[in-house]
PDB file of N, CA and C in Angstrom:
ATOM      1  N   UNK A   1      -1.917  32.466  13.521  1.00  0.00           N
ATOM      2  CA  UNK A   1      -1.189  32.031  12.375  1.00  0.00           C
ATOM      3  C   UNK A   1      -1.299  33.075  11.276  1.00  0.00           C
ATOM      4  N   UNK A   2      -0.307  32.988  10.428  1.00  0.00           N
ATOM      5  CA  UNK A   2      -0.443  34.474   9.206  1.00  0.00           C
ATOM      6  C   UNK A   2      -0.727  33.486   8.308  1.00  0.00           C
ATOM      7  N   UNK A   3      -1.565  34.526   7.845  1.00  0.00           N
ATOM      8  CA  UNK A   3      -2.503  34.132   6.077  1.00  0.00           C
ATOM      9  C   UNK A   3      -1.271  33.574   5.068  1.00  0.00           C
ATOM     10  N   UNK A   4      -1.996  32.516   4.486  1.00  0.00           N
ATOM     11  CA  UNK A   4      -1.042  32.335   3.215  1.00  0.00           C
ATOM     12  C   UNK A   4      -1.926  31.928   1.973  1.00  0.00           C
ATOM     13  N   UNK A   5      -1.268  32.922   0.853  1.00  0.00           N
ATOM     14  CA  UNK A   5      -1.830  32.779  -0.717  1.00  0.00           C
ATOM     15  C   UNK A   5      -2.823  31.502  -0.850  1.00  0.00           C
ATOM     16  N   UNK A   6      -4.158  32.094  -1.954  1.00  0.00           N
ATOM     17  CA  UNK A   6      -4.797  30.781  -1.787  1.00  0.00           C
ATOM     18  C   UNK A   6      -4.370  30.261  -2.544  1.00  0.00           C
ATOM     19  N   UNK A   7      -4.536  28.873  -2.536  1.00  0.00           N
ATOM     20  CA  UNK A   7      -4.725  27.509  -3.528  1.00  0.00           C
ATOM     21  C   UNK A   7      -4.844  27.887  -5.152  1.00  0.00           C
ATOM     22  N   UNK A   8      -3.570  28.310  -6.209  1.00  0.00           N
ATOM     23  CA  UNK A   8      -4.011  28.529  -7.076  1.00  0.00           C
ATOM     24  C   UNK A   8      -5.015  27.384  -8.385  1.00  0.00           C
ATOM     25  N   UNK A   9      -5.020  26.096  -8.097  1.00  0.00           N
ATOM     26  CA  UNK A   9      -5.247  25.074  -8.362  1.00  0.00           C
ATOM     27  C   UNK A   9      -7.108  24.905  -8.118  1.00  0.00           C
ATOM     28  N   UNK A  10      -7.801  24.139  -9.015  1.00  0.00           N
ATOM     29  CA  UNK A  10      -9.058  24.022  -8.449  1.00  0.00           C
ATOM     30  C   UNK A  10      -9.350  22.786  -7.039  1.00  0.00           C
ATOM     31  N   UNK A  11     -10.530  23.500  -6.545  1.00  0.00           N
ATOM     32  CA  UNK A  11     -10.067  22.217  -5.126  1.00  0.00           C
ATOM     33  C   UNK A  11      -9.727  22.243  -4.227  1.00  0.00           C
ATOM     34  N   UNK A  12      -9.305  21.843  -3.449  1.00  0.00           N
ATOM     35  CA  UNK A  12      -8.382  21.305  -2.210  1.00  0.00           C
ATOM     36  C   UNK A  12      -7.406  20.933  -2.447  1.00  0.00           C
ATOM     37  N   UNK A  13      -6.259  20.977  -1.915  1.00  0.00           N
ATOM     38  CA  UNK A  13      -5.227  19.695  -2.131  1.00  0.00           C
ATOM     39  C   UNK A  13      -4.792  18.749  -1.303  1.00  0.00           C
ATOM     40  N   UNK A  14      -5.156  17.864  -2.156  1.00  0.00           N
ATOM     41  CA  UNK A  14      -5.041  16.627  -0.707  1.00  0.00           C
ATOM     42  C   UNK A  14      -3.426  16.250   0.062  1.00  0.00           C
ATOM     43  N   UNK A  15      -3.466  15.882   0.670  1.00  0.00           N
ATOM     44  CA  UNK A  15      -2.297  15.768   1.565  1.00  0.00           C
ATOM     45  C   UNK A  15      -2.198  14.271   1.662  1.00  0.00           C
ATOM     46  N   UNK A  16      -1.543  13.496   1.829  1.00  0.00           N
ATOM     47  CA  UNK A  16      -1.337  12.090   2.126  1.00  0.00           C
ATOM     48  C   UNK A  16      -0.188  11.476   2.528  1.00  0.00           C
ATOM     49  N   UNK A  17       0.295  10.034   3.682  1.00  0.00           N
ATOM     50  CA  UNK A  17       1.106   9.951   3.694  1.00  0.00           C
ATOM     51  C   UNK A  17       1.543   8.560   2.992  1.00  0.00           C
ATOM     52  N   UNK A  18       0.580   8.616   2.420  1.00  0.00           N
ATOM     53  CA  UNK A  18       1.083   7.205   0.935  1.00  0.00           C
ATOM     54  C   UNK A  18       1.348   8.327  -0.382  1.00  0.00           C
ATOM     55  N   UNK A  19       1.909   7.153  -1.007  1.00  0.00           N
ATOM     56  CA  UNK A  19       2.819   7.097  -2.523  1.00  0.00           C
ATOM     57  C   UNK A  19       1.276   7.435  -3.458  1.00  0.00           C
ATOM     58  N   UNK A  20       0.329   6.350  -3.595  1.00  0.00           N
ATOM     59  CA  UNK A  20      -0.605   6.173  -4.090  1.00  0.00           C
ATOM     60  C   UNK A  20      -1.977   7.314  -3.518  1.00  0.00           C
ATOM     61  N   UNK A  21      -2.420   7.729  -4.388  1.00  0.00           N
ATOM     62  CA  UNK A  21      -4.416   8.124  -4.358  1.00  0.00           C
ATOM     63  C   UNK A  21      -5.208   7.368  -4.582  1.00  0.00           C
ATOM     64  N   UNK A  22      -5.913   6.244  -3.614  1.00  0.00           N
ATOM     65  CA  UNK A  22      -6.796   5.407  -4.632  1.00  0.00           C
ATOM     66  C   UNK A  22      -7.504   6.368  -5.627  1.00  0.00           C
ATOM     67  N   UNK A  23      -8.008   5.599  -7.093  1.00  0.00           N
ATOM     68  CA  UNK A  23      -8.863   6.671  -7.741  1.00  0.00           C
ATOM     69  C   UNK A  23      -8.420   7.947  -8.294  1.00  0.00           C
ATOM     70  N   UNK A  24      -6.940   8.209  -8.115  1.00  0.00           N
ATOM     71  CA  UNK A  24      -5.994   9.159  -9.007  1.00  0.00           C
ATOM     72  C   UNK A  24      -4.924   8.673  -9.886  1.00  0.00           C
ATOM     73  N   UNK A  25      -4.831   9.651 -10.564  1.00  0.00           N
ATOM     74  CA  UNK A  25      -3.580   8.873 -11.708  1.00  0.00           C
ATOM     75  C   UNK A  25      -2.743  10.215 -11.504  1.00  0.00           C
ATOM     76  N   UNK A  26      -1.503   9.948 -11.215  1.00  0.00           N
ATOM     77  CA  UNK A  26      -0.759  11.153 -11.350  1.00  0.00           C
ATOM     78  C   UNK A  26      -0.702  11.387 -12.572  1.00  0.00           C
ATOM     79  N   UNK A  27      -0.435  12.773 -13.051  1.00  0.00           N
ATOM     80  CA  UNK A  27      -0.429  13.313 -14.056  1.00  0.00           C
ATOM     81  C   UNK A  27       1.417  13.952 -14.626  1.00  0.00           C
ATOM     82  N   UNK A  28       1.472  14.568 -13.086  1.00  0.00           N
ATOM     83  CA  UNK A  28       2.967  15.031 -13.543  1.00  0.00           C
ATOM     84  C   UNK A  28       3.557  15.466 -11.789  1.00  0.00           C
ATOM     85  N   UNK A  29       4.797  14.989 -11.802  1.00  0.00           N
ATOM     86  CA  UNK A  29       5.722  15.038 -10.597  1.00  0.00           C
ATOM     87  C   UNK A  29       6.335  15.765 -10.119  1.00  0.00           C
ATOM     88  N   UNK A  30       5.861  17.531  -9.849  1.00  0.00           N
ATOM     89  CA  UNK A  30       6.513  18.401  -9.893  1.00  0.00           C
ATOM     90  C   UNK A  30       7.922  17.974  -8.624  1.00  0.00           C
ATOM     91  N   UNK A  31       7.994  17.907  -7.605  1.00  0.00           N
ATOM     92  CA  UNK A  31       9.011  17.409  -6.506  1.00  0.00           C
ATOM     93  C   UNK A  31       8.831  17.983  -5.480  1.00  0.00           C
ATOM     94  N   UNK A  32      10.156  18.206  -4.868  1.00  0.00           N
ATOM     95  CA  UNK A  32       9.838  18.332  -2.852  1.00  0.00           C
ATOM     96  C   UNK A  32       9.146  19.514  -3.264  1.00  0.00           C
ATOM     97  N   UNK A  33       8.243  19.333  -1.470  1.00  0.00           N
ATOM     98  CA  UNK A  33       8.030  20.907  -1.282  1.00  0.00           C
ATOM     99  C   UNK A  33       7.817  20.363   0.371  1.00  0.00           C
ATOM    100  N   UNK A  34       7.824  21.976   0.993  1.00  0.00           N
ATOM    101  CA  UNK A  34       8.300  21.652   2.583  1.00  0.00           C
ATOM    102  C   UNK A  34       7.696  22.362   3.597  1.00  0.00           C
ATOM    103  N   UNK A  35       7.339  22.897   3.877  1.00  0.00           N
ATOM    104  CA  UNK A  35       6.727  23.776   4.787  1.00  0.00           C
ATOM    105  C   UNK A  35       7.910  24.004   6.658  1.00  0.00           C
ATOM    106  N   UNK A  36       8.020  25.147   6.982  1.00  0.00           N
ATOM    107  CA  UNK A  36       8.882  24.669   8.265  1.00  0.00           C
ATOM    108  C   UNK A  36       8.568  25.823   8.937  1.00  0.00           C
ATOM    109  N   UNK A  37       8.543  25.457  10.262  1.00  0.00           N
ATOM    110  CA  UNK A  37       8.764  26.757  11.363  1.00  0.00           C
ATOM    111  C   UNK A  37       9.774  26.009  12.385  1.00  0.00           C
ATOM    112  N   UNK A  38       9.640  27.435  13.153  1.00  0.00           N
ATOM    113  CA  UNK A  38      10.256  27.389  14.666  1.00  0.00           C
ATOM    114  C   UNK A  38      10.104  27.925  15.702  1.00  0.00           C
ATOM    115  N   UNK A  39      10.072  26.989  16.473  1.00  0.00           N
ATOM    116  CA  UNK A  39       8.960  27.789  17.849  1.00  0.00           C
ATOM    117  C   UNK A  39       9.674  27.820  18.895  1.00  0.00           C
ATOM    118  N   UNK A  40       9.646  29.148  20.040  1.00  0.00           N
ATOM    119  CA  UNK A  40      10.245  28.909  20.932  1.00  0.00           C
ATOM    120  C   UNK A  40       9.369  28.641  22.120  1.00  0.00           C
ATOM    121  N   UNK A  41       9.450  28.398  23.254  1.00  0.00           N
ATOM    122  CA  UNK A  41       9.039  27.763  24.599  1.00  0.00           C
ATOM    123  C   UNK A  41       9.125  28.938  25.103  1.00  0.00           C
ATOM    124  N   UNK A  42       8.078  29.760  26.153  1.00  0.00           N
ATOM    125  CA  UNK A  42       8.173  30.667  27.091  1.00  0.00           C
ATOM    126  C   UNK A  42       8.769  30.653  28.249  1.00  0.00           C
ATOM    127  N   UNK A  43       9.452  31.418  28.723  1.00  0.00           N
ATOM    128  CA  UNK A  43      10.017  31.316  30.176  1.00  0.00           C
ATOM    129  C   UNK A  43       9.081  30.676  31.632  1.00  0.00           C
ATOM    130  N   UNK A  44       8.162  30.848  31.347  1.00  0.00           N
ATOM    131  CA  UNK A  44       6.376  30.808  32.217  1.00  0.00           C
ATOM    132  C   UNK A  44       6.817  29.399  31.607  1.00  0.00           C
ATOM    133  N   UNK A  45       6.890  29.223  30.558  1.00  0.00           N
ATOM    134  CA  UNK A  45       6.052  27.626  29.752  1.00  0.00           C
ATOM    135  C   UNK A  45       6.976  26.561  30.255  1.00  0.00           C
ATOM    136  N   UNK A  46       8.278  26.391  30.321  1.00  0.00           N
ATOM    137  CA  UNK A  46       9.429  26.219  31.070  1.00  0.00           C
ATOM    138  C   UNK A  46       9.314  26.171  32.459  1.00  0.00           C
ATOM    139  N   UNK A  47       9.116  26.701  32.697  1.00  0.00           N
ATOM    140  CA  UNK A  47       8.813  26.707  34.356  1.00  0.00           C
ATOM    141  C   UNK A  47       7.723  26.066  35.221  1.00  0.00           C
ATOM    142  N   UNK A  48       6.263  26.303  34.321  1.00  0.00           N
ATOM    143  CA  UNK A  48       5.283  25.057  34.699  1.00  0.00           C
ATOM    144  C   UNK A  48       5.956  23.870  34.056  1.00  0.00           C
ATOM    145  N   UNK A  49       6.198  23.559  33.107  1.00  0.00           N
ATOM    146  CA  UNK A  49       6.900  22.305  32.530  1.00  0.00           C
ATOM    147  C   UNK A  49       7.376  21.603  33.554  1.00  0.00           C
ATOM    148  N   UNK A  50       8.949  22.352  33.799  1.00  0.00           N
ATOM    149  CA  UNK A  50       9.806  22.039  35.039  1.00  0.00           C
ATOM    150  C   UNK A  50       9.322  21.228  36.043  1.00  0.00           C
ATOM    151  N   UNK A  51       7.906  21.937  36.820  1.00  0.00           N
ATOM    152  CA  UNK A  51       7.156  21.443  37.744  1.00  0.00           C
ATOM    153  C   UNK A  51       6.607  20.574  37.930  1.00  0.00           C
ATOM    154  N   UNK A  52       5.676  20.562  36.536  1.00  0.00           N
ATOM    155  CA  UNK A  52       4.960  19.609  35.889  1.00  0.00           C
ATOM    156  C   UNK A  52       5.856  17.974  36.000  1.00  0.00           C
ATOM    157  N   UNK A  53       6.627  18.323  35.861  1.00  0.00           N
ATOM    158  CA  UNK A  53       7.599  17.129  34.914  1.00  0.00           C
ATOM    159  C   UNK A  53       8.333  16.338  36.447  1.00  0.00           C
ATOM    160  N   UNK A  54       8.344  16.892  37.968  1.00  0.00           N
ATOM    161  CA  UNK A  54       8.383  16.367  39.236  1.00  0.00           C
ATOM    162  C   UNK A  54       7.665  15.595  39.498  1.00  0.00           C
ATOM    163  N   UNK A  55       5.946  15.683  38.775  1.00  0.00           N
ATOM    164  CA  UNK A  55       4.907  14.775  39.302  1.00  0.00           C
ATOM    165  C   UNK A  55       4.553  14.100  38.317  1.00  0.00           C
ATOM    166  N   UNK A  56       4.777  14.103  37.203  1.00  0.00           N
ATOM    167  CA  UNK A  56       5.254  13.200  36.065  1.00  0.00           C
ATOM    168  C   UNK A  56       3.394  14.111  35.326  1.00  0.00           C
ATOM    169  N   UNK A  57       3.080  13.305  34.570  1.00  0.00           N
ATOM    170  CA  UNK A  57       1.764  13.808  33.480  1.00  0.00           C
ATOM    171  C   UNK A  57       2.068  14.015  32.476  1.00  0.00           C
ATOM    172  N   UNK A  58       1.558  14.349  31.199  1.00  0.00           N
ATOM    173  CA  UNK A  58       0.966  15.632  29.862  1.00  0.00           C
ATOM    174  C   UNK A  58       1.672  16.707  30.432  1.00  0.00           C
ATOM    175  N   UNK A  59       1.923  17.444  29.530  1.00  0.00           N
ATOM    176  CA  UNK A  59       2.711  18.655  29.659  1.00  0.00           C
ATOM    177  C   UNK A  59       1.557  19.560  28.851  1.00  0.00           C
ATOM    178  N   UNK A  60       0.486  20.257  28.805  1.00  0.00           N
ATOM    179  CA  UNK A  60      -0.218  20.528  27.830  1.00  0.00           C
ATOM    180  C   UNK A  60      -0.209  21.451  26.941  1.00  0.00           C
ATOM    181  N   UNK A  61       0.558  22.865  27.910  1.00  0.00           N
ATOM    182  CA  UNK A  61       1.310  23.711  27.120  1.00  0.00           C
ATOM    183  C   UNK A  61       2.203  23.183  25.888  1.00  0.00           C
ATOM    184  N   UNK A  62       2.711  22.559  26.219  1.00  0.00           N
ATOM    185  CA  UNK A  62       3.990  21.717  25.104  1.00  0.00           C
ATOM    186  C   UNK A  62       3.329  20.757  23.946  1.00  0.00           C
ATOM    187  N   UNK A  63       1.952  20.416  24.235  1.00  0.00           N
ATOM    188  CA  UNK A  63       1.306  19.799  23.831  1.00  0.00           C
ATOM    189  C   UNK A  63       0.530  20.670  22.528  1.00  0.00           C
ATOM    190  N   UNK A  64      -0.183  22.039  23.517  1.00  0.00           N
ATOM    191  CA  UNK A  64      -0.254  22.969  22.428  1.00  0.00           C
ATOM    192  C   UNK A  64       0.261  23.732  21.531  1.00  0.00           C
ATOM    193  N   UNK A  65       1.885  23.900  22.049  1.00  0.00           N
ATOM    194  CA  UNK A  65       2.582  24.225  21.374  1.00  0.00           C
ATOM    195  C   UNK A  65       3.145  23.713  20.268  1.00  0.00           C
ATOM    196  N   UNK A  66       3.165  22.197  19.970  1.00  0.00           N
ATOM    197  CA  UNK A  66       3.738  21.143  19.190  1.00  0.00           C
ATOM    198  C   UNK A  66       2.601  21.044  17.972  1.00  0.00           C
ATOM    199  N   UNK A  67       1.073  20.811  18.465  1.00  0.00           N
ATOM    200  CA  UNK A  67      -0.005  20.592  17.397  1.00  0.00           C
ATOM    201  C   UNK A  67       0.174  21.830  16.405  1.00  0.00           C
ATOM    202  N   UNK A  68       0.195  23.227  17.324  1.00  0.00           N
ATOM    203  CA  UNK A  68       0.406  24.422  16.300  1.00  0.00           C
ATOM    204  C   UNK A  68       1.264  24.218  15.279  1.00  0.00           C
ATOM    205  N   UNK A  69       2.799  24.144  16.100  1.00  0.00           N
ATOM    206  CA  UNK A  69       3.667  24.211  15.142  1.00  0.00           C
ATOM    207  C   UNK A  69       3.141  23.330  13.819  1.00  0.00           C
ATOM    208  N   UNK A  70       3.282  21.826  14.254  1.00  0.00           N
ATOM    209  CA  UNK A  70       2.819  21.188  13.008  1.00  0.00           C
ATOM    210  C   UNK A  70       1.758  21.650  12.128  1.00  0.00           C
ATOM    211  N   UNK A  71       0.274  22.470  12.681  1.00  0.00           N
ATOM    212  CA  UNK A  71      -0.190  22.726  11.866  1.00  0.00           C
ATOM    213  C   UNK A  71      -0.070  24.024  10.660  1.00  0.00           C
ATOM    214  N   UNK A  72       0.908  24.862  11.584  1.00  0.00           N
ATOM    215  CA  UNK A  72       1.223  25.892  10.906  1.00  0.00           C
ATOM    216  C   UNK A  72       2.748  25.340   9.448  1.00  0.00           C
ATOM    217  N   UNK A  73       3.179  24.579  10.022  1.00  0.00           N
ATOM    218  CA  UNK A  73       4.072  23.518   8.776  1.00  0.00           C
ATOM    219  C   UNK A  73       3.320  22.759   7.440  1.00  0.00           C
ATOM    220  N   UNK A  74       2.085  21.995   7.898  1.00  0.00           N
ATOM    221  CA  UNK A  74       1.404  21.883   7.207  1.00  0.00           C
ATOM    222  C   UNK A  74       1.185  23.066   6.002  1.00  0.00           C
ATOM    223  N   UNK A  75       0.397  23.731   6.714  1.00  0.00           N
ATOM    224  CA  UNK A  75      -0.020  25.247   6.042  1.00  0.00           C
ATOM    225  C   UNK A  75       1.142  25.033   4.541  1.00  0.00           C
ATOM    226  N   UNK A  76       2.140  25.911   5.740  1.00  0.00           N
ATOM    227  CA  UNK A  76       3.418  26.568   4.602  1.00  0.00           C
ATOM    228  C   UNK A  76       4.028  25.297   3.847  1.00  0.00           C
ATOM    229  N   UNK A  77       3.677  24.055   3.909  1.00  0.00           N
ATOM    230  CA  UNK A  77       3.745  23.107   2.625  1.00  0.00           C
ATOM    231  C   UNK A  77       2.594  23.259   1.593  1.00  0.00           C
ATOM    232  N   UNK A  78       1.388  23.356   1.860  1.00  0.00           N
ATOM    233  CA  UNK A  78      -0.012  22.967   1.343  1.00  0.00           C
ATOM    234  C   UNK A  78       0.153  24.944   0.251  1.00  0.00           C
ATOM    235  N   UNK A  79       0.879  25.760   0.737  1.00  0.00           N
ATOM    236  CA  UNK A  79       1.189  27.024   0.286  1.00  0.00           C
ATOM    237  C   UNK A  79       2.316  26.774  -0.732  1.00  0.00           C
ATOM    238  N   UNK A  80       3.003  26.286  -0.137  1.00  0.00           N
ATOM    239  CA  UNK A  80       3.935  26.209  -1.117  1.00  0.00           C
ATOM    240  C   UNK A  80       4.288  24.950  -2.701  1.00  0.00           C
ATOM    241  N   UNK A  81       3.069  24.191  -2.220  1.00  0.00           N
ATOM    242  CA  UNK A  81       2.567  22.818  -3.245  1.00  0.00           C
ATOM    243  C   UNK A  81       1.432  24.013  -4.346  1.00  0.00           C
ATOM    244  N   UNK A  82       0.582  24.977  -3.737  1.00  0.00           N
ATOM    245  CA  UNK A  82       0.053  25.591  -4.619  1.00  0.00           C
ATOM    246  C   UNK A  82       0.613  26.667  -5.056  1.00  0.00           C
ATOM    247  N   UNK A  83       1.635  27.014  -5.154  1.00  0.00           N
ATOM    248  CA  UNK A  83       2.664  27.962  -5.558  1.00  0.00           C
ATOM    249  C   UNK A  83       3.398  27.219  -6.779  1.00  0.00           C
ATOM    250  N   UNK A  84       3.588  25.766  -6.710  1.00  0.00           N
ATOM    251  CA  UNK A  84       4.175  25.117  -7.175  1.00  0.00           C
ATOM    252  C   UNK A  84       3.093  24.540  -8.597  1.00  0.00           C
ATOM    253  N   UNK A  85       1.864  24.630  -8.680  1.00  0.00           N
ATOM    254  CA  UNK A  85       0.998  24.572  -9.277  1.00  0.00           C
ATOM    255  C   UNK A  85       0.354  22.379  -9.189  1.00  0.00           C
ATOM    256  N   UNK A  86       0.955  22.584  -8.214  1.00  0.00           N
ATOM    257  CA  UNK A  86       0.239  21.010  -7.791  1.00  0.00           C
ATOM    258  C   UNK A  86      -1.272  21.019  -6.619  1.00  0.00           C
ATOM    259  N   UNK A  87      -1.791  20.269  -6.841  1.00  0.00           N
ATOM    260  CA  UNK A  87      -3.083  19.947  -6.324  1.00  0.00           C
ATOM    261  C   UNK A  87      -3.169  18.761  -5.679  1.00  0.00           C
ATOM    262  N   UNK A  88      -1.736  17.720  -5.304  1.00  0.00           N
ATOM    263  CA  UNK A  88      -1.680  16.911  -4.439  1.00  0.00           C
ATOM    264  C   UNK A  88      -0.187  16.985  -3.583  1.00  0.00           C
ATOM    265  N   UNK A  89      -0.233  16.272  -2.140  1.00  0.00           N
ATOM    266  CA  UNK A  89       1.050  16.504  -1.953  1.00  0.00           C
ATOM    267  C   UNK A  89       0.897  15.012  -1.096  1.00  0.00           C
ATOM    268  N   UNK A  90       2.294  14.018  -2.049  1.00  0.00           N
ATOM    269  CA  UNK A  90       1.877  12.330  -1.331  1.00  0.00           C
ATOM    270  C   UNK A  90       3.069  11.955  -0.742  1.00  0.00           C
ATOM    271  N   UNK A  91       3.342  11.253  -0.084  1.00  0.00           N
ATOM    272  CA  UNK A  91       4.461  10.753   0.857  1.00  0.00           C
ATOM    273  C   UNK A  91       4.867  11.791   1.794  1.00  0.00           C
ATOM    274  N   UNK A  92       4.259  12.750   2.813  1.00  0.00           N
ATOM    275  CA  UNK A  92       4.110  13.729   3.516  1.00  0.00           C
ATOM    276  C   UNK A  92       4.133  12.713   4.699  1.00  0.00           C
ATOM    277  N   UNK A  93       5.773  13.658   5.682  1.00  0.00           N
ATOM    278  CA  UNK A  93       6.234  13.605   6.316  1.00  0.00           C
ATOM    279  C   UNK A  93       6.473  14.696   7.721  1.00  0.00           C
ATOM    280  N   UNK A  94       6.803  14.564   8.704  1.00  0.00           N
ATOM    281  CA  UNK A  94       7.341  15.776   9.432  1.00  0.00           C
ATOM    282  C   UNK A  94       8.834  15.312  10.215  1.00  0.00           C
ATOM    283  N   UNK A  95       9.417  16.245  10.250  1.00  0.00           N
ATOM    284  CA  UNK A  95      10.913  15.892  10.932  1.00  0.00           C
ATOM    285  C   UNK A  95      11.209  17.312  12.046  1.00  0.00           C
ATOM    286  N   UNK A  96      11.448  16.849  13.097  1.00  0.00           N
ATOM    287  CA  UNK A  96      12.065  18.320  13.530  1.00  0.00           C
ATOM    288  C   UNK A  96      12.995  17.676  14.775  1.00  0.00           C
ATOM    289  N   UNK A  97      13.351  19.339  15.117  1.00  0.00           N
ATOM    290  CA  UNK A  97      15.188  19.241  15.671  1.00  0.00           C
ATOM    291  C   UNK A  97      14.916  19.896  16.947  1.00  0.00           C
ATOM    292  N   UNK A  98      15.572  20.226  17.746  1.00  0.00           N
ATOM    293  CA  UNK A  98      15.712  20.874  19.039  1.00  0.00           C
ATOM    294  C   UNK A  98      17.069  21.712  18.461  1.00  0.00           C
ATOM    295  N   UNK A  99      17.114  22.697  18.714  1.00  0.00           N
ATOM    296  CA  UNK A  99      17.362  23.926  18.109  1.00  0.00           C
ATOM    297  C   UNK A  99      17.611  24.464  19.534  1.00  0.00           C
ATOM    298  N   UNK A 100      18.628  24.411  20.257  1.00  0.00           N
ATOM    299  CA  UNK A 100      19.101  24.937  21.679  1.00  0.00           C
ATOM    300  C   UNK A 100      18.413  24.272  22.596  1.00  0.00           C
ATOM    301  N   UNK A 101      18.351  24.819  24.062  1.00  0.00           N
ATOM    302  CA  UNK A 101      17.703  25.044  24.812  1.00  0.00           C
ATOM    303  C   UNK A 101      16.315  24.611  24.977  1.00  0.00           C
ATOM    304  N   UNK A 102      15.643  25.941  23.933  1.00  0.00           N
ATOM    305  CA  UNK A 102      14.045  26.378  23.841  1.00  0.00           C
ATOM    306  C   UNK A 102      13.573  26.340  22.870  1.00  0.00           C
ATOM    307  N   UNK A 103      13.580  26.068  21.598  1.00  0.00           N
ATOM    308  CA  UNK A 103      13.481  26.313  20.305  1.00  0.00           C
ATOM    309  C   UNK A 103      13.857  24.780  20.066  1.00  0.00           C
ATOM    310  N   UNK A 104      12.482  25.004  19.076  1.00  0.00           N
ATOM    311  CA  UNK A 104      12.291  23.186  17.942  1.00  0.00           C
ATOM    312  C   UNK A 104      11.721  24.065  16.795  1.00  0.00           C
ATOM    313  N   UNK A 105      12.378  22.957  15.939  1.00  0.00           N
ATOM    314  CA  UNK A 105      12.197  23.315  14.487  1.00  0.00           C
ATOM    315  C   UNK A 105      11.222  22.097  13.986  1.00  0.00           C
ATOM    316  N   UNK A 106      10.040  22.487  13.413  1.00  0.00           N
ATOM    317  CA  UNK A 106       9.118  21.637  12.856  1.00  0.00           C
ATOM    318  C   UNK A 106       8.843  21.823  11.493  1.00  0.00           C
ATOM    319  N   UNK A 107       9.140  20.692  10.313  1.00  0.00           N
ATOM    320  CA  UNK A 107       9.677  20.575   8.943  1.00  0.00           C
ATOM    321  C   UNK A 107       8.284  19.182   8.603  1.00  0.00           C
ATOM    322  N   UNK A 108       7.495  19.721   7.700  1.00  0.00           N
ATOM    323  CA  UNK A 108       6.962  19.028   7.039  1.00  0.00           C
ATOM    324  C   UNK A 108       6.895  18.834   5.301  1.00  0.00           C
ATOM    325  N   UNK A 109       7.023  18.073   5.122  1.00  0.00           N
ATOM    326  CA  UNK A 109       7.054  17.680   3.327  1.00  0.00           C
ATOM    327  C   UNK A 109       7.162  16.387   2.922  1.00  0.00           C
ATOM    328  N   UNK A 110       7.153  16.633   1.866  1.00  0.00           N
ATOM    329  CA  UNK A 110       6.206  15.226   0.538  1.00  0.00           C
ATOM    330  C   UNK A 110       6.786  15.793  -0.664  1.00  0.00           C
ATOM    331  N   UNK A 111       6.136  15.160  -1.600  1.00  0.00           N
ATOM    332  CA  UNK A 111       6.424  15.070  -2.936  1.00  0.00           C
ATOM    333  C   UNK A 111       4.609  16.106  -3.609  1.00  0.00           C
ATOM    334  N   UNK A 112       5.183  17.064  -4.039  1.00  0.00           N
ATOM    335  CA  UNK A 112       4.148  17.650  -5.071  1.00  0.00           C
ATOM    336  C   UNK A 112       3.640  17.268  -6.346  1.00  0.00           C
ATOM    337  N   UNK A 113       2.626  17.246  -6.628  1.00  0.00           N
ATOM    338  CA  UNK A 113       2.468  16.366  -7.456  1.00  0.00           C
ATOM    339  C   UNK A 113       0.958  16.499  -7.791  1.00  0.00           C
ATOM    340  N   UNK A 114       0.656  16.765  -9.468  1.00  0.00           N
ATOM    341  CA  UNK A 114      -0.398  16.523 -10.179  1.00  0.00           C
ATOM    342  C   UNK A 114      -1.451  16.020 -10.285  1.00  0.00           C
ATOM    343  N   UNK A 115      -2.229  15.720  -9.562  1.00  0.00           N
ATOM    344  CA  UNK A 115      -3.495  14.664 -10.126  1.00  0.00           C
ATOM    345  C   UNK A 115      -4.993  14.804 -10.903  1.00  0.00           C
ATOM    346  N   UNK A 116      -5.128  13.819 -11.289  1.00  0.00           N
ATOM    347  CA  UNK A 116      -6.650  13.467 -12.082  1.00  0.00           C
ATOM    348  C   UNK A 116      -7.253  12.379 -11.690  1.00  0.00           C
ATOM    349  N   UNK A 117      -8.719  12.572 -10.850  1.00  0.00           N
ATOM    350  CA  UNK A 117      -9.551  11.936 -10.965  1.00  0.00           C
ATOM    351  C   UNK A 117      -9.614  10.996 -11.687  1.00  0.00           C
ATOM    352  N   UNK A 118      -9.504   9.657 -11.423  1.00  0.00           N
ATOM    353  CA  UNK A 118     -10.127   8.340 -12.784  1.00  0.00           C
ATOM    354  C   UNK A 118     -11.462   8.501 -12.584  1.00  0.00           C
ATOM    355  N   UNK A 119     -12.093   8.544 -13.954  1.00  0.00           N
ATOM    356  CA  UNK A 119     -13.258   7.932 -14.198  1.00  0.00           C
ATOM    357  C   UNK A 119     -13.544   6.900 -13.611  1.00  0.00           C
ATOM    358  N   UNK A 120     -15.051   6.782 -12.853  1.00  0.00           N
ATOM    359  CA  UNK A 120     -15.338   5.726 -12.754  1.00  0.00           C
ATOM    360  C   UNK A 120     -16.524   4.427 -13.717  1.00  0.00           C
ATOM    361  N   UNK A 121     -15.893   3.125 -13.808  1.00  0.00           N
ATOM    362  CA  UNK A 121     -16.407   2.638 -14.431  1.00  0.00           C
ATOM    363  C   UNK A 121     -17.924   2.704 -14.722  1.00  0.00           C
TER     364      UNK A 121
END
């Protein structure tokens, strides 16, 4: 996977696929942000597949290929939420397409967005 800019924000930024942070108050709503790739399938990868897919099972190649993608989507959202100067990213989603043949497109995003710690009582 290629490096991406750190986190200009203090922290981590959390990722979530709720609206809500327990224990945060949004602060301010910056908006979308998205992260996306596209991956293609090897000729080899295709071909055990093919085989694979006669005696039915997991496909695991395809399997590894799919976790990457998503995690490398992740990434280039969580990059592009700290580019954006947010430190949370909530209602985080993924969508993707089949893109020919061999090629899927994997699209993740949410809403960027501000937060602060509440005090606790």
């Amino acid at each position: 996977m290629e490096p991406y800019p750190e986190a200009s924000v203090d922290g981590p930024i959390i990722v979530t696929t709720t609206e809500n942070i327990p224990g945060a108050k949004v602060v301010r709503t910056i908006g979308q942000v998205f992260g996306l790739t596209v991956r293609s399938r090897s000729l080899g990868g295709n071909i055990a597949a093919g085989l694979k897919s006669l005696v039915g099972g997991e496909i695991r190649s395809y399997v590894k290929l799919n976790e990457d993608a998503r995690r490398q989507a992740i990434d280039r959202m969580i990059a592009n939420a700290a580019a954006m100067g947010a430190n949370a990213v909530t209602m985080m989603r993924f969508d993707s397409t089949e893109m020919g043949k061999t090629m899927s497109e994997i699209v993740a995003y949410g809403t960027a967005r501000v937060i602060e710690w509440e005090a606790e009582p």
